[in-house]
N, C-alpha and C. Protein backbone atom coordinates (compact mmCIF):
# COMPACT_ATOMS: atom_id res chain seq x y z
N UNK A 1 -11.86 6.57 -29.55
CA UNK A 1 -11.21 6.89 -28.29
C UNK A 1 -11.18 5.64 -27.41
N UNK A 2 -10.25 5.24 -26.81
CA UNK A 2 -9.82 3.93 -25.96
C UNK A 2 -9.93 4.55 -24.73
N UNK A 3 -11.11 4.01 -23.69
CA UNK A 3 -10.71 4.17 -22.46
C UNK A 3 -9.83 3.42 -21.71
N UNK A 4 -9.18 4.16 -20.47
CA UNK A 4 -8.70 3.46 -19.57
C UNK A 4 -9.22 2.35 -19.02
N UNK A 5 -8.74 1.03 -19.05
CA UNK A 5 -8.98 0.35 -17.70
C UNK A 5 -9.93 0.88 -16.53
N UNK A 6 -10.88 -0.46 -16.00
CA UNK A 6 -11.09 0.03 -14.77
C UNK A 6 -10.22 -0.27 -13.17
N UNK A 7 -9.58 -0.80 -13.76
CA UNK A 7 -8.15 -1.20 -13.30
C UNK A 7 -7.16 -0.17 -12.88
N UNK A 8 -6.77 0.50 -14.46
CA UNK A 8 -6.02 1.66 -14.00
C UNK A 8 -6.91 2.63 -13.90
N UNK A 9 -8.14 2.92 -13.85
CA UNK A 9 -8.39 4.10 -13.68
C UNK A 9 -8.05 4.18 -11.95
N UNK A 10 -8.39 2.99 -11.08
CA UNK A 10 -8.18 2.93 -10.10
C UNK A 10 -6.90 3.19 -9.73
N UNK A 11 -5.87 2.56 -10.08
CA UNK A 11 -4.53 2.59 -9.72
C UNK A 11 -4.03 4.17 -9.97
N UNK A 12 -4.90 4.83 -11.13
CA UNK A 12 -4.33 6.46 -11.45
C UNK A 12 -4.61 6.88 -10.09
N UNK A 13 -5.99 6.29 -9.64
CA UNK A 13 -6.23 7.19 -8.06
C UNK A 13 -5.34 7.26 -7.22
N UNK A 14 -4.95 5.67 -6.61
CA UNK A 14 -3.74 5.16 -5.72
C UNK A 14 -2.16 5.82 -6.28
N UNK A 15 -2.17 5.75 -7.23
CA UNK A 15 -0.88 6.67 -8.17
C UNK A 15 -0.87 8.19 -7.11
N UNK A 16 -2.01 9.25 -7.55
CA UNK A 16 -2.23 10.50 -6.69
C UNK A 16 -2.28 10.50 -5.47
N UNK A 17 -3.10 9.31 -4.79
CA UNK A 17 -3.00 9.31 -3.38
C UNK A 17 -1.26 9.23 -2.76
N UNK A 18 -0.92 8.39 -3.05
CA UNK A 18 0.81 8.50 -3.08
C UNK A 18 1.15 9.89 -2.86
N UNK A 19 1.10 10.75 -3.70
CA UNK A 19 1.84 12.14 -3.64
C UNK A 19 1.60 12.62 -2.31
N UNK A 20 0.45 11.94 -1.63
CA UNK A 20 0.44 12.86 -0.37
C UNK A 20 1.14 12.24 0.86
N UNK A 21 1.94 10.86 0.59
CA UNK A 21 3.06 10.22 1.31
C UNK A 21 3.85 11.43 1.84
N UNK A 22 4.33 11.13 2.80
CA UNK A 22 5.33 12.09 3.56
C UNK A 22 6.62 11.07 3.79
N UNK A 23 6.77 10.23 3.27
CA UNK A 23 8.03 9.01 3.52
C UNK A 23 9.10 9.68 2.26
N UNK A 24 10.40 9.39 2.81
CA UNK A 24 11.41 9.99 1.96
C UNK A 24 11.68 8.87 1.32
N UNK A 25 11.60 7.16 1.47
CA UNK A 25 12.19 6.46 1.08
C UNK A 25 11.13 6.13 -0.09
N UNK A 26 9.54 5.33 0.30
CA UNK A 26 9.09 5.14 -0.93
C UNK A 26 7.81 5.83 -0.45
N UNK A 27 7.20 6.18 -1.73
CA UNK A 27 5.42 6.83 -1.66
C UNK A 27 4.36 5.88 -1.91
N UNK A 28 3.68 5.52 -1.14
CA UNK A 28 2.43 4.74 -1.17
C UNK A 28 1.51 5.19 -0.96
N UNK A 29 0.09 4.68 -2.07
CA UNK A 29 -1.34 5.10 -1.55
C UNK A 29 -1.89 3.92 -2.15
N UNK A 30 -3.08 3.69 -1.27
CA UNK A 30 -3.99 2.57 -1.20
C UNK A 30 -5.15 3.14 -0.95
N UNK A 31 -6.31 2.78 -2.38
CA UNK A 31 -7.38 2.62 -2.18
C UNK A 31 -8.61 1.62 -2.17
N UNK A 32 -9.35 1.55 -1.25
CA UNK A 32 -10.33 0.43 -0.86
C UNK A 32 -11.36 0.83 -1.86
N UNK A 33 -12.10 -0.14 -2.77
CA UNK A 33 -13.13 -0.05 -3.79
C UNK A 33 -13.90 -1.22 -3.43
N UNK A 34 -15.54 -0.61 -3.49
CA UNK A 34 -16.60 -1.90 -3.48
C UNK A 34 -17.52 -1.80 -4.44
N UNK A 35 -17.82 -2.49 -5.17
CA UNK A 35 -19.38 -2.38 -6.01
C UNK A 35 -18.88 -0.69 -6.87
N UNK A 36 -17.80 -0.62 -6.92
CA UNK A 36 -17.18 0.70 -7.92
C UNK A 36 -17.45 1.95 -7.27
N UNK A 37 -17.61 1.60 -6.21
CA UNK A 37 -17.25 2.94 -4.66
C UNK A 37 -16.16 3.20 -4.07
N UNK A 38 -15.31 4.38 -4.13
CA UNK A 38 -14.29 4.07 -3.46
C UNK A 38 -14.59 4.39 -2.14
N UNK A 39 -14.16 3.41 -1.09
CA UNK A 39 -14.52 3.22 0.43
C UNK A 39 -13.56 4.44 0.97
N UNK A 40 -12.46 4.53 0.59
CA UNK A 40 -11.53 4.83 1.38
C UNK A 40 -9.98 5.04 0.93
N UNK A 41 -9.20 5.92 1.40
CA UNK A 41 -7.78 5.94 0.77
C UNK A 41 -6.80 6.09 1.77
N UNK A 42 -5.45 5.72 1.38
CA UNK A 42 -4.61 6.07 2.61
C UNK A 42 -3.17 6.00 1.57
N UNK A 43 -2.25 7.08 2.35
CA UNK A 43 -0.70 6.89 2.05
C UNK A 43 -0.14 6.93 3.53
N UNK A 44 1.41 6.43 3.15
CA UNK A 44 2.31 6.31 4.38
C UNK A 44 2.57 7.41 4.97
N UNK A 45 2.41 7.41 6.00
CA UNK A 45 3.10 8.62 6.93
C UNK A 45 3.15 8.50 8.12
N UNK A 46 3.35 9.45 8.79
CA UNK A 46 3.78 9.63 10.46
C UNK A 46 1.96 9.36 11.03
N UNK A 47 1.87 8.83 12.36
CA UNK A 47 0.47 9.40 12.59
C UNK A 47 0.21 11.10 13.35
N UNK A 48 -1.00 10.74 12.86
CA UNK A 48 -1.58 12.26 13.28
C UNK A 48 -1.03 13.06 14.21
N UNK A 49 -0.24 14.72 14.34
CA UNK A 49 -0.01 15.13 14.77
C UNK A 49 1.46 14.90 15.22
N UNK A 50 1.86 13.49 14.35
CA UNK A 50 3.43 13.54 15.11
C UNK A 50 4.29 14.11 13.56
N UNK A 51 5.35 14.39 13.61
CA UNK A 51 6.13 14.99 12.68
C UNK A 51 6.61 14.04 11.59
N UNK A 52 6.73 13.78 10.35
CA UNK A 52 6.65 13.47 9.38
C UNK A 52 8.40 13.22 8.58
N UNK A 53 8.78 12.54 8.54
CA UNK A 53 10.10 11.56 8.12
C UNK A 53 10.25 13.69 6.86
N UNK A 54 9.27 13.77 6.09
CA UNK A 54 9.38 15.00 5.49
C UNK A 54 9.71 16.26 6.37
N UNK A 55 9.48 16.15 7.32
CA UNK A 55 9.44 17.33 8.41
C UNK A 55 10.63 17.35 9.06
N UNK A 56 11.27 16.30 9.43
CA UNK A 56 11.98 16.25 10.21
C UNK A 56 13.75 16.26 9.21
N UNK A 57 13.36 15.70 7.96
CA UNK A 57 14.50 15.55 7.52
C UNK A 57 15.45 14.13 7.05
N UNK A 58 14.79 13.39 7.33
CA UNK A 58 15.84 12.29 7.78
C UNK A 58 14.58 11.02 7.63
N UNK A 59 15.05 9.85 7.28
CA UNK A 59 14.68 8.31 7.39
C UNK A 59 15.27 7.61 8.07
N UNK A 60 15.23 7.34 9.79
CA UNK A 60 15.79 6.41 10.89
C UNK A 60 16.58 5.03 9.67
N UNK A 61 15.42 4.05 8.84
CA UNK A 61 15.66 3.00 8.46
C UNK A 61 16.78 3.33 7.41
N UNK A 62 16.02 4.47 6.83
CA UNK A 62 17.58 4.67 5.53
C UNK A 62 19.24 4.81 5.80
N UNK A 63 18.80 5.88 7.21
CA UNK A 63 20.63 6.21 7.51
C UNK A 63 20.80 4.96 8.44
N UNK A 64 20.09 3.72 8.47
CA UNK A 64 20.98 3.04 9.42
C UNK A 64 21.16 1.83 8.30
N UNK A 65 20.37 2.14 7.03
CA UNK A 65 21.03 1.23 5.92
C UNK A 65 19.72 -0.36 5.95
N UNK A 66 18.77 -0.10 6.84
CA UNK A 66 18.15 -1.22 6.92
C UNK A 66 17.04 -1.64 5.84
N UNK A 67 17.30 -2.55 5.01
CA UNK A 67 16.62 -3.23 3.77
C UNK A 67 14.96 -3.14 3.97
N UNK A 68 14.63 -3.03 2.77
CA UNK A 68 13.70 -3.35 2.45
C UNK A 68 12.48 -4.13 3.35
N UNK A 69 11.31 -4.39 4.15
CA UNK A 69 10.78 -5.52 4.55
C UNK A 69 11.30 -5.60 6.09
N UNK A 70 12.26 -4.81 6.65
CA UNK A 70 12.87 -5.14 8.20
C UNK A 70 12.76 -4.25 8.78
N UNK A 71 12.70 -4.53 10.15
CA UNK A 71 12.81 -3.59 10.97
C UNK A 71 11.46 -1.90 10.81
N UNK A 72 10.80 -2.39 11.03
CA UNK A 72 9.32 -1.64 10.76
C UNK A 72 9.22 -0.78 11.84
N UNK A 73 9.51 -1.31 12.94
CA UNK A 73 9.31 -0.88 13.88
C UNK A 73 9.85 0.63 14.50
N UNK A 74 11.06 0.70 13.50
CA UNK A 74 12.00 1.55 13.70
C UNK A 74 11.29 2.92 12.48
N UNK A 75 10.37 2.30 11.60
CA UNK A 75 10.07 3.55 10.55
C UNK A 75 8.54 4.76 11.32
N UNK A 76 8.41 6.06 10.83
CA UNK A 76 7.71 6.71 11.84
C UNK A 76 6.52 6.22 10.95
N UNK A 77 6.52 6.19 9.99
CA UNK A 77 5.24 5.68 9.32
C UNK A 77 4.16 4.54 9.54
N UNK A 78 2.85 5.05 9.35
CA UNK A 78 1.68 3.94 9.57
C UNK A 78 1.57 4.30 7.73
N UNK A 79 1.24 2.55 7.23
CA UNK A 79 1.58 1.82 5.83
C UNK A 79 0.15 2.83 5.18
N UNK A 80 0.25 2.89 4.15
CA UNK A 80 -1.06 2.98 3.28
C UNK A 80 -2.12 2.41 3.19
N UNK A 81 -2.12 0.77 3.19
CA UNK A 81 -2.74 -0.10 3.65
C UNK A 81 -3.75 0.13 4.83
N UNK A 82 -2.89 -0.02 5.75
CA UNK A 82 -3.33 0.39 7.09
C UNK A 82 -3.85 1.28 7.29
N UNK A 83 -3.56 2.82 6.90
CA UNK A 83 -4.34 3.90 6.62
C UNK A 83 -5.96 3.67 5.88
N UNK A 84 -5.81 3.01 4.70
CA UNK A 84 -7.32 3.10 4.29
C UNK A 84 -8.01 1.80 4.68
N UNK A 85 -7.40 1.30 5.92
CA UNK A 85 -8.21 0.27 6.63
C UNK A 85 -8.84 0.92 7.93
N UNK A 86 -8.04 1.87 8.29
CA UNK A 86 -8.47 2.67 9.07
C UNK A 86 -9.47 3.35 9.44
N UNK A 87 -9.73 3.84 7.97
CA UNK A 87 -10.75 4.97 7.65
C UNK A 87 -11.91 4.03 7.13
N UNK A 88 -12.28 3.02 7.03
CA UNK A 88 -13.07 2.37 6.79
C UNK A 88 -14.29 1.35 7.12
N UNK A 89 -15.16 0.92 7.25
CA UNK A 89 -15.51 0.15 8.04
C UNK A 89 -15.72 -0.99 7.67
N UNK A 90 -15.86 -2.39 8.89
CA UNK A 90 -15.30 -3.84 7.76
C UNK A 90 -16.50 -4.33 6.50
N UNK A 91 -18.11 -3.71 7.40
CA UNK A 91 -18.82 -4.22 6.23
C UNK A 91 -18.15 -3.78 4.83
N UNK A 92 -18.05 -2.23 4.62
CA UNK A 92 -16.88 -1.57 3.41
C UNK A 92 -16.60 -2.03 2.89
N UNK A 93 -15.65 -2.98 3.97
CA UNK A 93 -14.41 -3.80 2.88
C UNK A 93 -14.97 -5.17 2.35
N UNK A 94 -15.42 -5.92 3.07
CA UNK A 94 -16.02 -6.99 3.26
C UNK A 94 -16.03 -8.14 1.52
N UNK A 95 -15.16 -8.06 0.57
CA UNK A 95 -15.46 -8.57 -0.41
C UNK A 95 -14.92 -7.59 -1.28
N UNK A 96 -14.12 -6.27 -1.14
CA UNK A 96 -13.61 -5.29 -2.24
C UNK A 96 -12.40 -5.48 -2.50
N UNK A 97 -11.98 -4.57 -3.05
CA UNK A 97 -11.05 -4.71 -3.79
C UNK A 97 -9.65 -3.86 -3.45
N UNK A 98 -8.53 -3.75 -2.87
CA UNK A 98 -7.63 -2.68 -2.70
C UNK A 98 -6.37 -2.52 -4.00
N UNK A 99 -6.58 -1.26 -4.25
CA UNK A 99 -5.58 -0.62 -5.24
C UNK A 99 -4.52 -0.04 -4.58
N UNK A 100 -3.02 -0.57 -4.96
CA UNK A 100 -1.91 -0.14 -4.44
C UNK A 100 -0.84 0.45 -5.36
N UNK A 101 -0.37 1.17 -5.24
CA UNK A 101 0.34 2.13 -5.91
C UNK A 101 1.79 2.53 -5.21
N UNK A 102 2.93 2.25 -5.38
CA UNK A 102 4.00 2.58 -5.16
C UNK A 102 4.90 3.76 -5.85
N UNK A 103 5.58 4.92 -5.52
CA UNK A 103 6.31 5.60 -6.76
C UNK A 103 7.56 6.74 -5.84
N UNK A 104 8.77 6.59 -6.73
CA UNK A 104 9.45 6.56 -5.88
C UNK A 104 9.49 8.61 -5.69
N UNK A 105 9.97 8.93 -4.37
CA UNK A 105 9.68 10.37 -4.02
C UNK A 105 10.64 11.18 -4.44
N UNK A 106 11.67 10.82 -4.73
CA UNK A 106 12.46 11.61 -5.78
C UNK A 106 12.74 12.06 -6.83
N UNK A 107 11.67 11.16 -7.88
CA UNK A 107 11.41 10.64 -9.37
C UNK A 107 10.29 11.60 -10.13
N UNK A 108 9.25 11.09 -8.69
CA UNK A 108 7.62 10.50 -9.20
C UNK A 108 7.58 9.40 -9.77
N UNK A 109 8.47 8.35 -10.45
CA UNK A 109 8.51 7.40 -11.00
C UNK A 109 7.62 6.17 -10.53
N UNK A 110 7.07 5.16 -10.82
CA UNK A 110 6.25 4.16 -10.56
C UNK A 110 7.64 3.52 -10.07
N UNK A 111 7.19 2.28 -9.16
CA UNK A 111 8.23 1.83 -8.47
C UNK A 111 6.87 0.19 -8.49
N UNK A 112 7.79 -0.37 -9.63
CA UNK A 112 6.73 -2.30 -9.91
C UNK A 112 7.43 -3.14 -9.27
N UNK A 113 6.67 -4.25 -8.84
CA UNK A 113 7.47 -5.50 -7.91
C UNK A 113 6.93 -5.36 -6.76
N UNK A 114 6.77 -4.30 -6.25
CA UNK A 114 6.16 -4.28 -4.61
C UNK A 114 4.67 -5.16 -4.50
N UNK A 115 5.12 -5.26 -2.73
CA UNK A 115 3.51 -5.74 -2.90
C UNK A 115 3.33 -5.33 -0.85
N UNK A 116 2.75 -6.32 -0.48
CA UNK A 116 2.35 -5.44 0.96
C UNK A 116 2.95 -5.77 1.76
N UNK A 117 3.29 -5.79 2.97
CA UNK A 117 4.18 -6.16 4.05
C UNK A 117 3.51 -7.30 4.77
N UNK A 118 4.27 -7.52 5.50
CA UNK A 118 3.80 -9.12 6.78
C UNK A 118 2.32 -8.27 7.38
N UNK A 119 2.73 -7.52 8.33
CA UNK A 119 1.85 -6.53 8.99
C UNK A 119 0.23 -6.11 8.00
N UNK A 120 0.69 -5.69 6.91
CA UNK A 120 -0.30 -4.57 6.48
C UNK A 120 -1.31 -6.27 5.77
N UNK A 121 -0.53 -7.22 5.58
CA UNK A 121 -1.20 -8.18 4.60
C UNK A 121 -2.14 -9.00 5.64
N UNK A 122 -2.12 -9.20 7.29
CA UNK A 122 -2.51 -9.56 8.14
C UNK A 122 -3.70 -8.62 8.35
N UNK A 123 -3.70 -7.48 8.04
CA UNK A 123 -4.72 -6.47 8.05
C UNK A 123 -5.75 -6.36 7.19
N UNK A 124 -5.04 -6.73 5.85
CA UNK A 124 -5.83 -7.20 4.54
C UNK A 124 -6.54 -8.28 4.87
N UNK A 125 -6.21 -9.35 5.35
CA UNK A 125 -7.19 -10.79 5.32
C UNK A 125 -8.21 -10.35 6.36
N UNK A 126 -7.71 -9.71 8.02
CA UNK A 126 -9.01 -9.82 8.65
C UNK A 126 -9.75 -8.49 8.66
N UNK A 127 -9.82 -7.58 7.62
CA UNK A 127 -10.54 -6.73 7.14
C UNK A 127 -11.49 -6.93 6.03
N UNK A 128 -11.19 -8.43 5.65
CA UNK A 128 -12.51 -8.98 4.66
C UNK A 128 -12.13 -8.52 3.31
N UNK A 129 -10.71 -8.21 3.13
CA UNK A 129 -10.74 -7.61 1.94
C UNK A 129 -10.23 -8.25 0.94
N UNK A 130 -11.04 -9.21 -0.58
CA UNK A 130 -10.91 -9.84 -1.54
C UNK A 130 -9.56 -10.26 -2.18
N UNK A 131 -9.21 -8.89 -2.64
CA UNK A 131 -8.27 -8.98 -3.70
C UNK A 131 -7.73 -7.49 -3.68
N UNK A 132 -5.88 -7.39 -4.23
CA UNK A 132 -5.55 -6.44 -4.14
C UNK A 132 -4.60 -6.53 -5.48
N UNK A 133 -4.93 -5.21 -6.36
CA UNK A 133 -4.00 -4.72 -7.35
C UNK A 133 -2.83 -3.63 -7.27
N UNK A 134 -1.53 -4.83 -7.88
CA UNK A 134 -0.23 -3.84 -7.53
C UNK A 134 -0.35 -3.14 -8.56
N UNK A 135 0.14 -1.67 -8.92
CA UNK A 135 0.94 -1.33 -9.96
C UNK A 135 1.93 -1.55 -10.08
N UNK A 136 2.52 -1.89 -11.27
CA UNK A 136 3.83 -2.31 -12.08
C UNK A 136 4.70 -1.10 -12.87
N UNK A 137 3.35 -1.25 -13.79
CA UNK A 137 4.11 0.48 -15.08
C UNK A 137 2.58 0.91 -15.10
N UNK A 138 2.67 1.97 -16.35
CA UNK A 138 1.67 2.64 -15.80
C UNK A 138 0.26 2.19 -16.55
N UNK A 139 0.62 0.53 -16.99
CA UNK A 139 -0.64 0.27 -17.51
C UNK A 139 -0.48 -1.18 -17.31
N UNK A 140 0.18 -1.98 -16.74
CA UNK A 140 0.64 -3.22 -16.14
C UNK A 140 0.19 -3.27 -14.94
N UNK A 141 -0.38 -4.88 -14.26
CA UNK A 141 -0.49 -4.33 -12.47
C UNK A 141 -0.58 -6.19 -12.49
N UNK A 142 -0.54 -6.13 -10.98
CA UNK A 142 -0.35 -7.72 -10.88
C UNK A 142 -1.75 -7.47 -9.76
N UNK A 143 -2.37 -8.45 -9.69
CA UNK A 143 -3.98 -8.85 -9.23
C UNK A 143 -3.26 -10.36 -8.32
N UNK A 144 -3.59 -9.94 -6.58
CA UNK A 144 -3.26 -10.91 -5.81
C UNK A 144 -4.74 -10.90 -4.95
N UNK A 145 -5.75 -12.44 -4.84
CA UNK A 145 -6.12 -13.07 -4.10
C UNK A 145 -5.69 -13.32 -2.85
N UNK A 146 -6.52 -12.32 -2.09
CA UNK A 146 -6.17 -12.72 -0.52
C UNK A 146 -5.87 -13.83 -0.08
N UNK A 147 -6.68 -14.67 -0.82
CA UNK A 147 -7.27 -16.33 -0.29
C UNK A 147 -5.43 -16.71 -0.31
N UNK A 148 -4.84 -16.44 -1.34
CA UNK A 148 -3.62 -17.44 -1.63
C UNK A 148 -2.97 -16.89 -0.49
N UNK A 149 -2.81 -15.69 0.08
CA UNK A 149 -1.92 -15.09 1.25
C UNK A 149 -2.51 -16.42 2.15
N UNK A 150 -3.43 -16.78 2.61
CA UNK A 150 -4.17 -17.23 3.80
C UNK A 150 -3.95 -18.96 2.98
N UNK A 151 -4.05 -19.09 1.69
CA UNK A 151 -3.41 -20.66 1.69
C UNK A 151 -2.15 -20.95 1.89
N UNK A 152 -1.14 -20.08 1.67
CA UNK A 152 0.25 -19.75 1.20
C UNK A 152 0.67 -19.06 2.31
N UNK A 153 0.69 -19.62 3.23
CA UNK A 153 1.16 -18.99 4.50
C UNK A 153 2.51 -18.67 5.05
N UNK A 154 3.03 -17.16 4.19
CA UNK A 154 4.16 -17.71 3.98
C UNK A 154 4.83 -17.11 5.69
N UNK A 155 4.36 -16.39 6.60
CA UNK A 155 4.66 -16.08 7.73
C UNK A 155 5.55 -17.78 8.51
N UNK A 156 4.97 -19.09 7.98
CA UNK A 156 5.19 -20.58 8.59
C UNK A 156 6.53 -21.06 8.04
N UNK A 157 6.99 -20.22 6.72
CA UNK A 157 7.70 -20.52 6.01
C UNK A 157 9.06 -19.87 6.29
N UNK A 158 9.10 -18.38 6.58
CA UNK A 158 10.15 -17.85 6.93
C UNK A 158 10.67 -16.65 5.33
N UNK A 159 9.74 -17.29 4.31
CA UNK A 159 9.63 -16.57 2.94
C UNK A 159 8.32 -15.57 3.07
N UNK A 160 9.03 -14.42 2.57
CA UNK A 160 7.80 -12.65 2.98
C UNK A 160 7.76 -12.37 2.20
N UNK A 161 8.00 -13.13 0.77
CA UNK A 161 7.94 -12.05 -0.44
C UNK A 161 7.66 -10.80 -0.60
N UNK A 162 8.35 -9.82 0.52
CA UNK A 162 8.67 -8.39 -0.26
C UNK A 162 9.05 -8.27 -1.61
């Protein structure tokens, strides 16, 4: 018998956490892991108590056609990221590891290539948090070093690799 990865066993988590996204456009969940604890989890959604892109019907960014990476400001959602930074505390994070999981809400399908936003990746560095694994497929993942966000500054550059 071949076990899973401890890799994907993680990412299966972040995979499920997703389902509880309330975003019509994409589903995200992010979980924070230390010393093989999970700290903490989060998917995208509205915050607490306000009504939910699912609730309401509608994606502001989608019907006005706005890409990928822009205009954030305009979506009702707080990121996944941000969510299980939230719920966490920094000793927590301090050196762990975050599992990210993308999949699209119409599908369930894995949705590979993503990675974190300007915002949520600014949250990642001063939350102490190491290293973060994308999912790709469902046994593929790409492993990004905070450090290179913070050498590779690409905010100076005008390049956001969404």
């Amino acid at each position: 018998m071949e076990r899973v990865t401890k890799e994907n066993y993680y990412l299966d988590i972040a995979e499920t956490v997703s389902e509880r996204s309330t975003c019509l456009r994409k589903r995200y969940g992010a979980i924070i892991v230390k010393n093989d604890v999970i700290v903490s989890t989060g998917y995208n959604g509205a915050p607490r108590s306000r009504k939910n892109c699912s609730d309401i019907g509608f994606c502001m960014r989608e019907n006005l056609g706005i890409p990928r990476g822009e205009r954030y400001e305009l979506c009702r959602s707080v990121h996944s990221e941000a969510n299980a930074i939230i719920a966490a505390s920094r000793e927590q994070m301090l050196g762990s590891t975050l599992y990210l999981c993308c999949t699209d809400p119409k599908t369930g399908e894995i949705v590979g290539g993503t990675n974190s936003c300007m915002m949520c990746k600014r949250m990642i560095i001063n939350a102490g948090i190491e290293k973060v694994v994308i999912r790709n497929t469902k046994n593929d993942y790409t492993v990004v070093f905070v450090s290179d966000w913070i050498e590779n500054d690409d905010s100076l550059s005008g390049t956001f690799g969404y």
